[in-house]
N, C-alpha and C. Protein backbone atom coordinates (compact mmCIF):
# COMPACT_ATOMS: atom_id res chain seq x y z
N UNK A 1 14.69 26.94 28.91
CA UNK A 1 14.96 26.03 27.80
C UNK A 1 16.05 26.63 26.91
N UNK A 2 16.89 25.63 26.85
CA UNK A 2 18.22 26.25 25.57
C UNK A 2 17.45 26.67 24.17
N UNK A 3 18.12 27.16 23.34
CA UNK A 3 17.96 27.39 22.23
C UNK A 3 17.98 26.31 21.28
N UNK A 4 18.92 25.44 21.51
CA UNK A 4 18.91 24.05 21.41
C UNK A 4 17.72 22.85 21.18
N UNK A 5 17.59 23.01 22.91
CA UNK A 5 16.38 22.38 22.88
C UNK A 5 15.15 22.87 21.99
N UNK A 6 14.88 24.07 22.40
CA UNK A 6 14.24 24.68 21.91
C UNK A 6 13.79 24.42 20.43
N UNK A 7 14.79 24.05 19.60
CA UNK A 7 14.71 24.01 18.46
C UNK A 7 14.64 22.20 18.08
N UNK A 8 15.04 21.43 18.89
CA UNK A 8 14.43 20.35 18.53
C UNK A 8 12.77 19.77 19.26
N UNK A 9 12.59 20.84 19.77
CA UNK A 9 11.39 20.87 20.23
C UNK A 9 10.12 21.36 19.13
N UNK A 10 10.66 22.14 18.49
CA UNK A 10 10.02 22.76 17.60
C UNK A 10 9.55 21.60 16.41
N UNK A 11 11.07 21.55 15.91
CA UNK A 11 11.13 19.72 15.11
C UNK A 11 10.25 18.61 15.39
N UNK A 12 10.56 18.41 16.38
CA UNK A 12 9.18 17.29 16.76
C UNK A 12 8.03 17.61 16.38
N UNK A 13 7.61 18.96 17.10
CA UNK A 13 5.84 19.21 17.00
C UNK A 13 5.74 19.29 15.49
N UNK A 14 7.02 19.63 15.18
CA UNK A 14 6.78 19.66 13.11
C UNK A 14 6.50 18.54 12.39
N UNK A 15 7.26 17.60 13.05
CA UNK A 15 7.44 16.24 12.72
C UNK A 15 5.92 15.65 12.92
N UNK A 16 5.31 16.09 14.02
CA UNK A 16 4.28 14.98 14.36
C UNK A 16 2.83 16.16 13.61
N UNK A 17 3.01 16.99 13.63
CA UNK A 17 2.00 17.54 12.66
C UNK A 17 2.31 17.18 10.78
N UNK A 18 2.89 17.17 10.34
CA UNK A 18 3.18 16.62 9.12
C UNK A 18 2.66 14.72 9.27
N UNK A 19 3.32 14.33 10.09
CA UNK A 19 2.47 12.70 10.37
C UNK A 19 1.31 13.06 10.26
N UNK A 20 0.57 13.82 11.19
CA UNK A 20 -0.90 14.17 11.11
C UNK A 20 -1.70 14.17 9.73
N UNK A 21 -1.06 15.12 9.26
CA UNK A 21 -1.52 15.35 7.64
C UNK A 21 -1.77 14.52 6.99
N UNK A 22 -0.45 13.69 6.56
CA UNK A 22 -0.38 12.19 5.89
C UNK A 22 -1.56 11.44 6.30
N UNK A 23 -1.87 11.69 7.70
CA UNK A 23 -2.60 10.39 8.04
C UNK A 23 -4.28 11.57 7.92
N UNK A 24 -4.49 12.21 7.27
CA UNK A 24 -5.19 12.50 7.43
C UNK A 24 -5.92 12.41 5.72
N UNK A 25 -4.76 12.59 5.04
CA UNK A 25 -4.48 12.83 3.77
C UNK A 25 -5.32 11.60 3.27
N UNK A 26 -4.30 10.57 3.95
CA UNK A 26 -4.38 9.18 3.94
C UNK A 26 -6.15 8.68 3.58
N UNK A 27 -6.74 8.89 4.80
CA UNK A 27 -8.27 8.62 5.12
C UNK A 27 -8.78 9.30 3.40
N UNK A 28 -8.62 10.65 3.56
CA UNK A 28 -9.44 11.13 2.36
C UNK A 28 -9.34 11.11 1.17
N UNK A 29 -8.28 10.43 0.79
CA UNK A 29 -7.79 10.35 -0.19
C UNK A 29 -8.40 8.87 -0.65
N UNK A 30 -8.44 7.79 0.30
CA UNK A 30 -9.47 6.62 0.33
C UNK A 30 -10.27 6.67 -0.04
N UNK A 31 -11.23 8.09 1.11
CA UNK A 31 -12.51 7.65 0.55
C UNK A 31 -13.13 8.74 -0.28
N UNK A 32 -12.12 9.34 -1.31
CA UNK A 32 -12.77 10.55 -2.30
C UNK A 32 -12.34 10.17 -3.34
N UNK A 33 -11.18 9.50 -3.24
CA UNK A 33 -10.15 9.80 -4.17
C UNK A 33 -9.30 11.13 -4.30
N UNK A 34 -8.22 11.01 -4.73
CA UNK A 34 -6.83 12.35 -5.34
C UNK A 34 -7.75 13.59 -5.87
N UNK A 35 -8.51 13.50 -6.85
CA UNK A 35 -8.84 14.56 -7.47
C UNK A 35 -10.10 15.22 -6.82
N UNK A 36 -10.84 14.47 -6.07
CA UNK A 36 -11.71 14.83 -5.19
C UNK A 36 -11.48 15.54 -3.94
N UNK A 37 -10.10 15.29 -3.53
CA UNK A 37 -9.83 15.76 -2.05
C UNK A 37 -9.47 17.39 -2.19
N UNK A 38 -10.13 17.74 -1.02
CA UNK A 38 -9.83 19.26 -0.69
C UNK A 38 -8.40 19.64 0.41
N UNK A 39 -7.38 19.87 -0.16
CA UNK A 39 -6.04 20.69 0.95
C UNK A 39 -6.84 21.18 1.77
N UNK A 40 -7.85 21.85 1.79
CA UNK A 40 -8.65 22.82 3.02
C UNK A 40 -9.29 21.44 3.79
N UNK A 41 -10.16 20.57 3.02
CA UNK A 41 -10.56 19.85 4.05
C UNK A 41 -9.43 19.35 4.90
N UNK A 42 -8.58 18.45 3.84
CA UNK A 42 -7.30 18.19 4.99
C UNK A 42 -6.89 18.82 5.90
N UNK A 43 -6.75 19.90 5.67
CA UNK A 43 -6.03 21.19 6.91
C UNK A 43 -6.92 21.20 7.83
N UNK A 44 -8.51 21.35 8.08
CA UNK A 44 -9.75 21.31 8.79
C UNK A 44 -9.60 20.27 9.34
N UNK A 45 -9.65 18.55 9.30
CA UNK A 45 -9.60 17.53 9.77
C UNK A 45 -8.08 17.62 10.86
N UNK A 46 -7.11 18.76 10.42
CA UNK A 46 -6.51 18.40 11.20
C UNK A 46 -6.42 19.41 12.39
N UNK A 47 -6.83 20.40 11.86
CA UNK A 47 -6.96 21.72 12.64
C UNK A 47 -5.59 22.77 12.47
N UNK A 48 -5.17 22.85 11.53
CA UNK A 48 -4.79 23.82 11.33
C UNK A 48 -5.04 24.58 10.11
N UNK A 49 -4.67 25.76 9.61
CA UNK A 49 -4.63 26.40 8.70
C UNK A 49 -4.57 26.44 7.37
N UNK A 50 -5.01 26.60 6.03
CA UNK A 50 -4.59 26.19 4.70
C UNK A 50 -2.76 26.26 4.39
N UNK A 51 -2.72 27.96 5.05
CA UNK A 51 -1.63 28.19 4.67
C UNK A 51 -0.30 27.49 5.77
N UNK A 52 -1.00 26.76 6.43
CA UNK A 52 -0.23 25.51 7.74
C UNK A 52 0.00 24.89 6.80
N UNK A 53 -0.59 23.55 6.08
CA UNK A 53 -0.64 22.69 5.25
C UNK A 53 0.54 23.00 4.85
N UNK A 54 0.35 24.42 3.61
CA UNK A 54 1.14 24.22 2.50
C UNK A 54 2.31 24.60 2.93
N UNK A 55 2.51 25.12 4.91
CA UNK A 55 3.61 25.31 4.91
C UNK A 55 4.99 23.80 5.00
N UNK A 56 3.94 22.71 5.22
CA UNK A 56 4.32 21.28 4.96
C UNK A 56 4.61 21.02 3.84
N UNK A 57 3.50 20.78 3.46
CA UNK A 57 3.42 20.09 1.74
C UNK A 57 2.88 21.78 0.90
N UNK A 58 4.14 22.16 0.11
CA UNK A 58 3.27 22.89 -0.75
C UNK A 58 2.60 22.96 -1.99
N UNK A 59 2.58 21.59 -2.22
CA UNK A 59 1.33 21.53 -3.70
C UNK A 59 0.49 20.46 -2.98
N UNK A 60 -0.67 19.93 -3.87
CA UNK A 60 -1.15 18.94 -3.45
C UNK A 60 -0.61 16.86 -3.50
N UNK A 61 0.32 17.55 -5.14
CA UNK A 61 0.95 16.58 -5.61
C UNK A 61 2.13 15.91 -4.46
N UNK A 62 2.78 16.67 -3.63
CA UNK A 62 3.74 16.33 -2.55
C UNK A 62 3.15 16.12 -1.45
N UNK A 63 1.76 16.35 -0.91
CA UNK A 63 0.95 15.58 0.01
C UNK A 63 0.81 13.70 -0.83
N UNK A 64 0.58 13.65 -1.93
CA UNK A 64 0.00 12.69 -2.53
C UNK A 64 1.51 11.59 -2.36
N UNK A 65 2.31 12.27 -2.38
CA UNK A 65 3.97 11.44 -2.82
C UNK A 65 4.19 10.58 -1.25
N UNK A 66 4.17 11.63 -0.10
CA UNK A 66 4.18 11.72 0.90
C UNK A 66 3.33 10.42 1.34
N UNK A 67 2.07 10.65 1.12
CA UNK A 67 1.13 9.44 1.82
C UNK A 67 1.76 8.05 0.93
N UNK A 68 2.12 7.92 0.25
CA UNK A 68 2.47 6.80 -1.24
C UNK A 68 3.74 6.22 -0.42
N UNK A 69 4.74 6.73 -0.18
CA UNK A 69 5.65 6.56 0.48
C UNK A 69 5.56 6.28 2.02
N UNK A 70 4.78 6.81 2.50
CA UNK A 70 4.42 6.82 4.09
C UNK A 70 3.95 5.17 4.01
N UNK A 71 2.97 4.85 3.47
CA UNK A 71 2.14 3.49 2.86
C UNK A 71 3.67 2.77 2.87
N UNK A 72 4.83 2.53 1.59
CA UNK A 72 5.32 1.99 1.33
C UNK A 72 6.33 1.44 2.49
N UNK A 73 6.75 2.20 3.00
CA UNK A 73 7.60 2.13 4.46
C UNK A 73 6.87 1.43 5.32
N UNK A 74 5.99 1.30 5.58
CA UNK A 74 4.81 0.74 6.75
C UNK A 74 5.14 -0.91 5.97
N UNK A 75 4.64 -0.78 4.99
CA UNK A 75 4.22 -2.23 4.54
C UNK A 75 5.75 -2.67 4.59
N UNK A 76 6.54 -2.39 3.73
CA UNK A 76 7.84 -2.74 3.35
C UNK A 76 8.82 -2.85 4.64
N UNK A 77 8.82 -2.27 5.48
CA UNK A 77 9.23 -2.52 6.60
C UNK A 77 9.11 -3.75 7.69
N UNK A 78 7.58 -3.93 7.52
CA UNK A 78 7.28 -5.44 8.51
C UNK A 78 7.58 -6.28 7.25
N UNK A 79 7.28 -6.74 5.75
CA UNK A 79 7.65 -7.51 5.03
C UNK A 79 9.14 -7.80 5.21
N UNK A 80 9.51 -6.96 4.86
CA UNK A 80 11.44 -7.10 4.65
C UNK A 80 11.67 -7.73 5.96
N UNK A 81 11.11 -7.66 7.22
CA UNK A 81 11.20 -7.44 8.28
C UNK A 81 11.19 -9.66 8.57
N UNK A 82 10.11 -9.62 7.95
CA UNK A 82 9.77 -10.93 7.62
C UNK A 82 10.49 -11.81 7.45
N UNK A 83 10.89 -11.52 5.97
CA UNK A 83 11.81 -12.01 5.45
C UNK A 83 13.22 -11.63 6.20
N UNK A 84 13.55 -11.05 6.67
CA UNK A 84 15.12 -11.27 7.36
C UNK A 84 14.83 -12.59 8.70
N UNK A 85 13.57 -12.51 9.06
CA UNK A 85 13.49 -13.49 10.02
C UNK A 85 13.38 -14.96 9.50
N UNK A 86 13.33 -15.25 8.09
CA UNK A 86 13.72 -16.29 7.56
C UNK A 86 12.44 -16.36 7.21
N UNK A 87 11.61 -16.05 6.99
CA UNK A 87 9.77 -16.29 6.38
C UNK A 87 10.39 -16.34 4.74
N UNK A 88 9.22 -17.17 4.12
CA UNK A 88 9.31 -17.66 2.92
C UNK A 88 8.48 -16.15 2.03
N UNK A 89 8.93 -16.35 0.91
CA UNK A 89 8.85 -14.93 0.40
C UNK A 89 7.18 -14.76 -0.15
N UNK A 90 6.41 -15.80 -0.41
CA UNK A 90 4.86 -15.72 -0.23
C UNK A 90 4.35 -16.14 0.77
N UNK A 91 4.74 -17.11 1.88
CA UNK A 91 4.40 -16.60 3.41
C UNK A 91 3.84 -15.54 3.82
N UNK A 92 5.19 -14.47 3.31
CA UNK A 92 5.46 -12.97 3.77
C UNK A 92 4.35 -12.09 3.44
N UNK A 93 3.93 -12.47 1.94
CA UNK A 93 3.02 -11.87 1.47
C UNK A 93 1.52 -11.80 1.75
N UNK A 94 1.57 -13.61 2.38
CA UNK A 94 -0.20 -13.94 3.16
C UNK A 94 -0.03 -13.18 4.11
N UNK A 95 0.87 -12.57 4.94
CA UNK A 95 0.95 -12.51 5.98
C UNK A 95 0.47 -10.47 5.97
N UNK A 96 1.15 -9.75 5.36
CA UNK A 96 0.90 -8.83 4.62
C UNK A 96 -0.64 -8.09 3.92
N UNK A 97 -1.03 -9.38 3.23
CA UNK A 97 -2.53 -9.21 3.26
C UNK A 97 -3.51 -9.50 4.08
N UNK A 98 -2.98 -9.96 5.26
CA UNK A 98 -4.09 -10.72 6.53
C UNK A 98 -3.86 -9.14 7.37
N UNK A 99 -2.22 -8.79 7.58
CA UNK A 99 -2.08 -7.70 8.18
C UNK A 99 -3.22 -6.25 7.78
N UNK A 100 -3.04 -6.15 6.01
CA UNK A 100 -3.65 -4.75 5.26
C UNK A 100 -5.53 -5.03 5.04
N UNK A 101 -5.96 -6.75 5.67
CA UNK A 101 -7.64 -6.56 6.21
C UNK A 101 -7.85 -5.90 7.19
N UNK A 102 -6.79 -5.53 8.20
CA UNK A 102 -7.23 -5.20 9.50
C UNK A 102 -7.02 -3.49 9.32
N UNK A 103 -6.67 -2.84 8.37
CA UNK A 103 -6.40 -1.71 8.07
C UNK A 103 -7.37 -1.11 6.64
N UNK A 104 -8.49 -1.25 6.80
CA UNK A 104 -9.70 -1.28 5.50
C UNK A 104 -9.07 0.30 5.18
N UNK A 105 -8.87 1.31 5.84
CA UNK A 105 -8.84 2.17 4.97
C UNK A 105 -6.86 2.57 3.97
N UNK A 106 -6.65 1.77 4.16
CA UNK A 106 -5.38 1.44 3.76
C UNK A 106 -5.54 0.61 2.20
N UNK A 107 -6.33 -0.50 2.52
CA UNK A 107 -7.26 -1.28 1.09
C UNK A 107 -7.75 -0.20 0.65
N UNK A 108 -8.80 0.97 0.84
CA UNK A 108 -9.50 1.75 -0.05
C UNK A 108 -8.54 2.67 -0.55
N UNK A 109 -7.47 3.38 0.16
CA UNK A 109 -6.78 4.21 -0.44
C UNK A 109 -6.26 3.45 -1.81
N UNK A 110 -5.43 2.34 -1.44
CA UNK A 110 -4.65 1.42 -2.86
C UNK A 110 -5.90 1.69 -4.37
N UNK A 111 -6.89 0.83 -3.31
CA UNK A 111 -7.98 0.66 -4.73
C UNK A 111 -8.56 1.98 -5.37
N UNK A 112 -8.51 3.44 -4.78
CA UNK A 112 -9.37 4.28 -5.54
C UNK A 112 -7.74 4.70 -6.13
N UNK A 113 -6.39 4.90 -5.76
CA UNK A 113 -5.77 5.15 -6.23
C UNK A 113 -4.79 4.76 -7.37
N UNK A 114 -4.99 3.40 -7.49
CA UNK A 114 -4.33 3.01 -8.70
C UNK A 114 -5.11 2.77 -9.59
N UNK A 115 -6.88 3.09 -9.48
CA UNK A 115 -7.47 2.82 -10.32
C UNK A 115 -7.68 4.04 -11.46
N UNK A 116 -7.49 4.99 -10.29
CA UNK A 116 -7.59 6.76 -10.82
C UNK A 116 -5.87 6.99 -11.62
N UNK A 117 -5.19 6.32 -10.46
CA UNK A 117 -3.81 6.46 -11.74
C UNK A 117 -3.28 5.77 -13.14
N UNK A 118 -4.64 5.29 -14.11
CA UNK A 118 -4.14 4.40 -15.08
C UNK A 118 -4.39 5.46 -15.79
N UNK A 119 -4.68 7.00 -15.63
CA UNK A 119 -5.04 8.12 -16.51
C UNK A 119 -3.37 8.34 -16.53
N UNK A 120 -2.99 8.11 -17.41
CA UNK A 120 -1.39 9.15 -17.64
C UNK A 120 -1.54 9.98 -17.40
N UNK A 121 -2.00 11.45 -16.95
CA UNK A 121 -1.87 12.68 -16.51
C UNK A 121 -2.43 12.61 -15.03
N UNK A 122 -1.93 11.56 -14.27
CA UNK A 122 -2.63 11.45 -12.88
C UNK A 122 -1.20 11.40 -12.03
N UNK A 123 -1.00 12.59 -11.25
CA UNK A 123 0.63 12.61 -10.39
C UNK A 123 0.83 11.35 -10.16
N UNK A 124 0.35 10.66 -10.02
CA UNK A 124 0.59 9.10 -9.40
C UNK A 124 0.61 7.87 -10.42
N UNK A 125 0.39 8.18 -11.46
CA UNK A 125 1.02 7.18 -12.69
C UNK A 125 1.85 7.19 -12.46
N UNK A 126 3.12 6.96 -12.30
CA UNK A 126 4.52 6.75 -12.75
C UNK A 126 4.73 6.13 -11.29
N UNK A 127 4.35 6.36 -10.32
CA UNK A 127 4.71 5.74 -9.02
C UNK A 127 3.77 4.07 -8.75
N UNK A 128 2.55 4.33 -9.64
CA UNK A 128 1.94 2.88 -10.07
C UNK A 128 3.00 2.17 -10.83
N UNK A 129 3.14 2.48 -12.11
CA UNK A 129 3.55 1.79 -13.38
C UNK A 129 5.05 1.35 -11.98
N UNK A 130 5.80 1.96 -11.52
CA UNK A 130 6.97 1.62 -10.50
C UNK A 130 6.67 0.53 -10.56
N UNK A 131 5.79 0.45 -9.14
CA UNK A 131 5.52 -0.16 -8.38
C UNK A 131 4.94 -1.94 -8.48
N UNK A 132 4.08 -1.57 -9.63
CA UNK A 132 3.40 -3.02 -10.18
C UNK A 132 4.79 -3.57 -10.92
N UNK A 133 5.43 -2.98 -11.37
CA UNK A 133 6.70 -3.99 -12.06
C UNK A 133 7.39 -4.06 -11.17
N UNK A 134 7.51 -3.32 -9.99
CA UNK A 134 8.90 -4.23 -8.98
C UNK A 134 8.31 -5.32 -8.32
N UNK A 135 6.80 -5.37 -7.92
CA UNK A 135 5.96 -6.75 -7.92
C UNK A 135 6.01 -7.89 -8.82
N UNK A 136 5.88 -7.00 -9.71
CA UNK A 136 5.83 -8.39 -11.22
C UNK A 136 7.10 -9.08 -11.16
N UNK A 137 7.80 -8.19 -11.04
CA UNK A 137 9.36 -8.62 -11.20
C UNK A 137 10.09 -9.62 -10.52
N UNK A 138 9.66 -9.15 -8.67
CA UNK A 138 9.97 -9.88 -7.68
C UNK A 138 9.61 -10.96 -7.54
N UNK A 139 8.31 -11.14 -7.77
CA UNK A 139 7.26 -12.25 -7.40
C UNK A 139 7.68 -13.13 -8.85
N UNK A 140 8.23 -12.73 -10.23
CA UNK A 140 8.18 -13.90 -11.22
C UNK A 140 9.74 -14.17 -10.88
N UNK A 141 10.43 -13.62 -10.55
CA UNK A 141 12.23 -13.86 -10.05
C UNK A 141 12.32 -15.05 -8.55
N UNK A 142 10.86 -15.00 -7.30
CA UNK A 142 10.54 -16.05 -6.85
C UNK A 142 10.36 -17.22 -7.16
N UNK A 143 8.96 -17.47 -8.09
CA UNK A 143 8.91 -18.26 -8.83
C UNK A 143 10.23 -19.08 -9.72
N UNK A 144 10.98 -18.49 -10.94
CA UNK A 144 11.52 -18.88 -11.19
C UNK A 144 13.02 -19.46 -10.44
N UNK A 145 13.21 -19.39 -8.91
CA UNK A 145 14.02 -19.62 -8.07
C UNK A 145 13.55 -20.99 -7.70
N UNK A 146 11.91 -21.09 -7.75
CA UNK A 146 11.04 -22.32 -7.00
C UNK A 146 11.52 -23.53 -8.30
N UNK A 147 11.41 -22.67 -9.28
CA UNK A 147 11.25 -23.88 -10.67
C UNK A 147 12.77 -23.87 -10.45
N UNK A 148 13.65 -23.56 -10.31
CA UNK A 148 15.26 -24.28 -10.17
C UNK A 148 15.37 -25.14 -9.43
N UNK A 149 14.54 -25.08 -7.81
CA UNK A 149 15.16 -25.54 -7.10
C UNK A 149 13.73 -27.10 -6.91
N UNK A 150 13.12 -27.14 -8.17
CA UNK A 150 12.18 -28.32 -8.24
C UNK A 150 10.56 -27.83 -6.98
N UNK A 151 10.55 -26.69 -6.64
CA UNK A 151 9.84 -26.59 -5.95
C UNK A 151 8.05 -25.80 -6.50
N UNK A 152 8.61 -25.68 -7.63
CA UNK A 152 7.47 -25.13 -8.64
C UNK A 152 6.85 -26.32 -9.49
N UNK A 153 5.02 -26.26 -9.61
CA UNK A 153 5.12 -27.13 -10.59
C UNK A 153 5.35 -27.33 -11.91
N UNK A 154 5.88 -28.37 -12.63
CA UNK A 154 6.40 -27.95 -13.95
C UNK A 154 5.21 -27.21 -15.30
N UNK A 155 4.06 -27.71 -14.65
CA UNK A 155 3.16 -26.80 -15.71
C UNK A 155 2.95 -25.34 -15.67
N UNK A 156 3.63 -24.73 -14.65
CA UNK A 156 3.76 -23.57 -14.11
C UNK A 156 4.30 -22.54 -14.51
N UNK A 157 4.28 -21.26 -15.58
CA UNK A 157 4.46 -20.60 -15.85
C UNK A 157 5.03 -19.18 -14.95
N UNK A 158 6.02 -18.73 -14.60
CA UNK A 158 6.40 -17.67 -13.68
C UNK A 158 6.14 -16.29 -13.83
N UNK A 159 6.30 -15.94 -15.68
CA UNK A 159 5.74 -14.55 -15.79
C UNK A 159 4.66 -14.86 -15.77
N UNK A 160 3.35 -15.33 -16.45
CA UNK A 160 2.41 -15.34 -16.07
C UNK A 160 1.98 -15.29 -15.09
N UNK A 161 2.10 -16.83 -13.82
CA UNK A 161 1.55 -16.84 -12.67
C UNK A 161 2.29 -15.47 -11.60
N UNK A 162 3.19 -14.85 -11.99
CA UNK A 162 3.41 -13.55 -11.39
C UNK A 162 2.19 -12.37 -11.51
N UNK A 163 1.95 -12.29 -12.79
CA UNK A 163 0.41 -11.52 -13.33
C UNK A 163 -0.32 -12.35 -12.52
N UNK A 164 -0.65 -13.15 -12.72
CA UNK A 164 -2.02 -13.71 -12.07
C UNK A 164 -2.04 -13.33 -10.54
N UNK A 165 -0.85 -13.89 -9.91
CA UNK A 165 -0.70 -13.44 -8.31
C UNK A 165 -1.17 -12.10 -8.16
N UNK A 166 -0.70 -10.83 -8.80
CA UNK A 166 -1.16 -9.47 -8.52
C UNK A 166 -2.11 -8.98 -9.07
N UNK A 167 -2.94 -9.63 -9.93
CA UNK A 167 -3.88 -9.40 -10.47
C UNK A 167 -4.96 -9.87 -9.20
N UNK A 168 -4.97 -11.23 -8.45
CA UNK A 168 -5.77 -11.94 -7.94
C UNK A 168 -5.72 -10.62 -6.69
N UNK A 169 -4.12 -10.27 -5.73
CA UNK A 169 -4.58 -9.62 -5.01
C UNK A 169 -4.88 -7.91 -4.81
N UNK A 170 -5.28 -7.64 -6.09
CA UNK A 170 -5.96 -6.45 -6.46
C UNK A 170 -7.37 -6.82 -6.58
N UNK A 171 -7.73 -7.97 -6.88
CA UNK A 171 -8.95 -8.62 -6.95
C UNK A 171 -9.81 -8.52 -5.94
N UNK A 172 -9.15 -9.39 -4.37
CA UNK A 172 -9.31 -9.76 -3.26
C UNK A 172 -9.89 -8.55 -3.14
N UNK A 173 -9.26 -7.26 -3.16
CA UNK A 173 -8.99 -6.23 -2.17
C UNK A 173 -10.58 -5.40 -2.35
N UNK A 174 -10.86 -5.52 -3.89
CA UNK A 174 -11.95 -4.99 -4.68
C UNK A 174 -13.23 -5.79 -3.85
N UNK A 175 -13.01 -6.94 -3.87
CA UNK A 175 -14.19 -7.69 -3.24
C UNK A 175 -14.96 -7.05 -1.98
N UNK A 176 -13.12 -7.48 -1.04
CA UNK A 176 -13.24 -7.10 0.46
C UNK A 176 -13.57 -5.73 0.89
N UNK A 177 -13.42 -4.93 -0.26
CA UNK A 177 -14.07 -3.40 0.00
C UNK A 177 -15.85 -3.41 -0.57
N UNK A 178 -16.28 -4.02 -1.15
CA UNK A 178 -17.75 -4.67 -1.40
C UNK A 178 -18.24 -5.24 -0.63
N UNK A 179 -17.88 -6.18 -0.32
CA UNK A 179 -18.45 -6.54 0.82
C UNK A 179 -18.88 -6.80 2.24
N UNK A 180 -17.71 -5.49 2.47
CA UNK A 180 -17.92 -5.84 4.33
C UNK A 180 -18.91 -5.01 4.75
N UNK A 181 -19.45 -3.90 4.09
CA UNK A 181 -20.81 -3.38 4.37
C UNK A 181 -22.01 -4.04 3.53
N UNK A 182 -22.12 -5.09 3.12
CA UNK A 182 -23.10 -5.53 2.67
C UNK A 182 -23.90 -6.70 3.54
N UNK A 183 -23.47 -7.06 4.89
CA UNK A 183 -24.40 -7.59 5.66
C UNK A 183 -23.50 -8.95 5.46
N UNK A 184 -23.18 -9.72 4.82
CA UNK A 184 -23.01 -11.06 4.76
C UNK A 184 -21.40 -11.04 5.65
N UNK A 185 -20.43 -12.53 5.03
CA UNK A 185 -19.37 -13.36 5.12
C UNK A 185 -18.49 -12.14 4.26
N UNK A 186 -17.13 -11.26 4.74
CA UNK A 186 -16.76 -11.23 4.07
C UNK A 186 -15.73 -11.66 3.41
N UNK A 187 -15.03 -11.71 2.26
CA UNK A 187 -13.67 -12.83 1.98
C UNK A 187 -12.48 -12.45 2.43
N UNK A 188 -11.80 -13.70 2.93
CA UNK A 188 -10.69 -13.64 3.64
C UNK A 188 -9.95 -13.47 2.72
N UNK A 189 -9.41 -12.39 2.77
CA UNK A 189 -8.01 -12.13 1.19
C UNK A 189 -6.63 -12.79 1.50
N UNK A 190 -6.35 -13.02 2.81
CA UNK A 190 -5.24 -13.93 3.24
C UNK A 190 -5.49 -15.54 2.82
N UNK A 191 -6.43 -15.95 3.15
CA UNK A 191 -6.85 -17.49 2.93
C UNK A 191 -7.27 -17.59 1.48
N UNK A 192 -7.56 -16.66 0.80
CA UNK A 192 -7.60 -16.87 -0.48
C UNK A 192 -6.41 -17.01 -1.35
N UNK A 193 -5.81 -16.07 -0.79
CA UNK A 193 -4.30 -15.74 -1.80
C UNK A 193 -3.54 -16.90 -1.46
N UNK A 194 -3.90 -17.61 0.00
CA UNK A 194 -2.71 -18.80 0.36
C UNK A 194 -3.13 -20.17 -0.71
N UNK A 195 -4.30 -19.91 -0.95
CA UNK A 195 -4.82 -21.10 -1.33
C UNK A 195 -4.33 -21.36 -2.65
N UNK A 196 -3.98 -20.13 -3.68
CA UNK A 196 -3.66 -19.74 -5.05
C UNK A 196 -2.09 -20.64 -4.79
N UNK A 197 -1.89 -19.69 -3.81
CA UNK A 197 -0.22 -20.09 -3.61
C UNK A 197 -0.25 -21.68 -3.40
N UNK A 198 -0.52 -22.48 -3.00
CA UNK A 198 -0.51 -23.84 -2.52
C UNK A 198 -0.98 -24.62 -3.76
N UNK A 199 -1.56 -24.31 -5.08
CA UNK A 199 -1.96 -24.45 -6.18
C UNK A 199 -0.95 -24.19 -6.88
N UNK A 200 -0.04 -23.86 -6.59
CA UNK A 200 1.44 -23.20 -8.15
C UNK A 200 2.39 -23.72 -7.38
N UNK A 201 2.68 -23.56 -6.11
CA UNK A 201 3.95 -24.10 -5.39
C UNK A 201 3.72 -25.77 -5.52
N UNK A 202 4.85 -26.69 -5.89
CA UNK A 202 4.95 -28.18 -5.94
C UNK A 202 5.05 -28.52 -4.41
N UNK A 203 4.42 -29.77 -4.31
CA UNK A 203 4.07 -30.24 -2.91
C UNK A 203 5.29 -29.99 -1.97
C-alpha cells in the first residue's frame, strides 16, 4: 500500500468513527438529555477509548455542535431537496414531519434539547434562538408570498400563523413522544400539521 493510500485509508476509518460518535451521541443525548450524558458512556457505546473520543471531539460542547449540525444537514438536505423538485414549501414540510415519525429518536433528541436549551447558559441556546427564527422567518415570508399572490386567507395573519405553525409542530412532536408507548392510536404529526395548513391556505 502507498503512503498515499495509506493515508486516505486512515481518513476514512476516521471519518466513519467520528459518524459513529455523532450517531451515538445522537441516541443519548435523546434519551438523557446534554447535561446528563456521559463522553465515557459515549466512547463505551462505541467501543473505543475516552481519550479516542476526545481525540475527535475534544470538549463535550463540540460533540453537542456536531450532532446539531449532523441533524440539520439530514433534514435540510431532503427538504431543500424537495423544494428544488418543485414541492410547495408546506408540502415540503408535511412531508418532513411524516419523514422525522419514522425516526422517534431524532423527535426525542429535538424535544429534550430545545427544551433544556431555553436555560441561557446551555451550549445550545444560541443555536436554538438561530434556528426557531430562521423558521419563524421563513415560514411568515411564505405566508406573506400566499397573501400577495391571493392564496392566503384574508383573515389570516402571517407573523402570527408563522408562531402558531411552529409552535403546533413542537406540539405534535411532544404528544407523539407520549404516546407511542402508551398502548393506544398514536397521532399522526404529518396529518395533523396538513390539516392546520389547509385551514390558513385559501381554497
Amino acid at each position: 500500500m502507498t503512503d498515499a493510500a495509506a493515508v486516505r485509508r486512515g481518513y476514512a476509518k476516521g471519518r466513519a468513527k467520528r459518524e459513529e460518535l455523532i450517531e451515538a451521541a445522537t441516541r443519548l443525548f435523546g434519551e438523557v438529555g446534554y447535561h446528563s450524558a456521559s463522553l465515557r458512556e459515549i466512547s463505551a457505546r462505541v467501543g473505543i477509548s475516552h481519550p479516542g473520543l476526545l481525540h475527535h471531539f475534544p470538549t463535550k460542547e463540540a460533540l453537542l455542535e456536531a450532532v446539531l449540525e449532523h441533524r440539520d444537514e439530514v433534514d435540510m438536505a431532503t427538504f431543500e431537496a424537495d423544494l428544488a423538485a418543485g414541492g410547495d414549501y408546506f408540502a415540503s414540510l408535511v412531508r418532513l414531519v411524516r419523514r422525522n415519525a419514522e425516526r422517534p429518536g431524532i423527535v426525542e433528541l429535538y424535544c429534550i434539547l430545545s427544551a433544556e436549551a431555553t436555560a441561557p447558559d446551555h451550549p445550545a441556546h444560541a443555536y436554538f434562538q438561530r434556528r426557531y427564527r430562521t423558521v419563524l422567518d421563513r415560514s411568515q415570508a411564505e405566508l406573506e408570498q400566499r397573501a400577495a399572490e391571493g392564496r392566503l386567507r384574508a383573515d389570516v395573519d402571517p407573523e402570527h400563523t408563522a408562531r402558531a405553525l411552529v409552535a403546533l409542530m413542537d406540539g405534535l412532536q411532544v404528544q407523539f413522544l407520549l404516546e407511542r408507548d402508551a398502548g393506544g392510536p398514536v397521532v399522526d404529526m404529518a396529518e395533523a400539521l396538513q390539516t392546520y395548513v389547509s385551514l390558513v391556505l385559501a381554497p
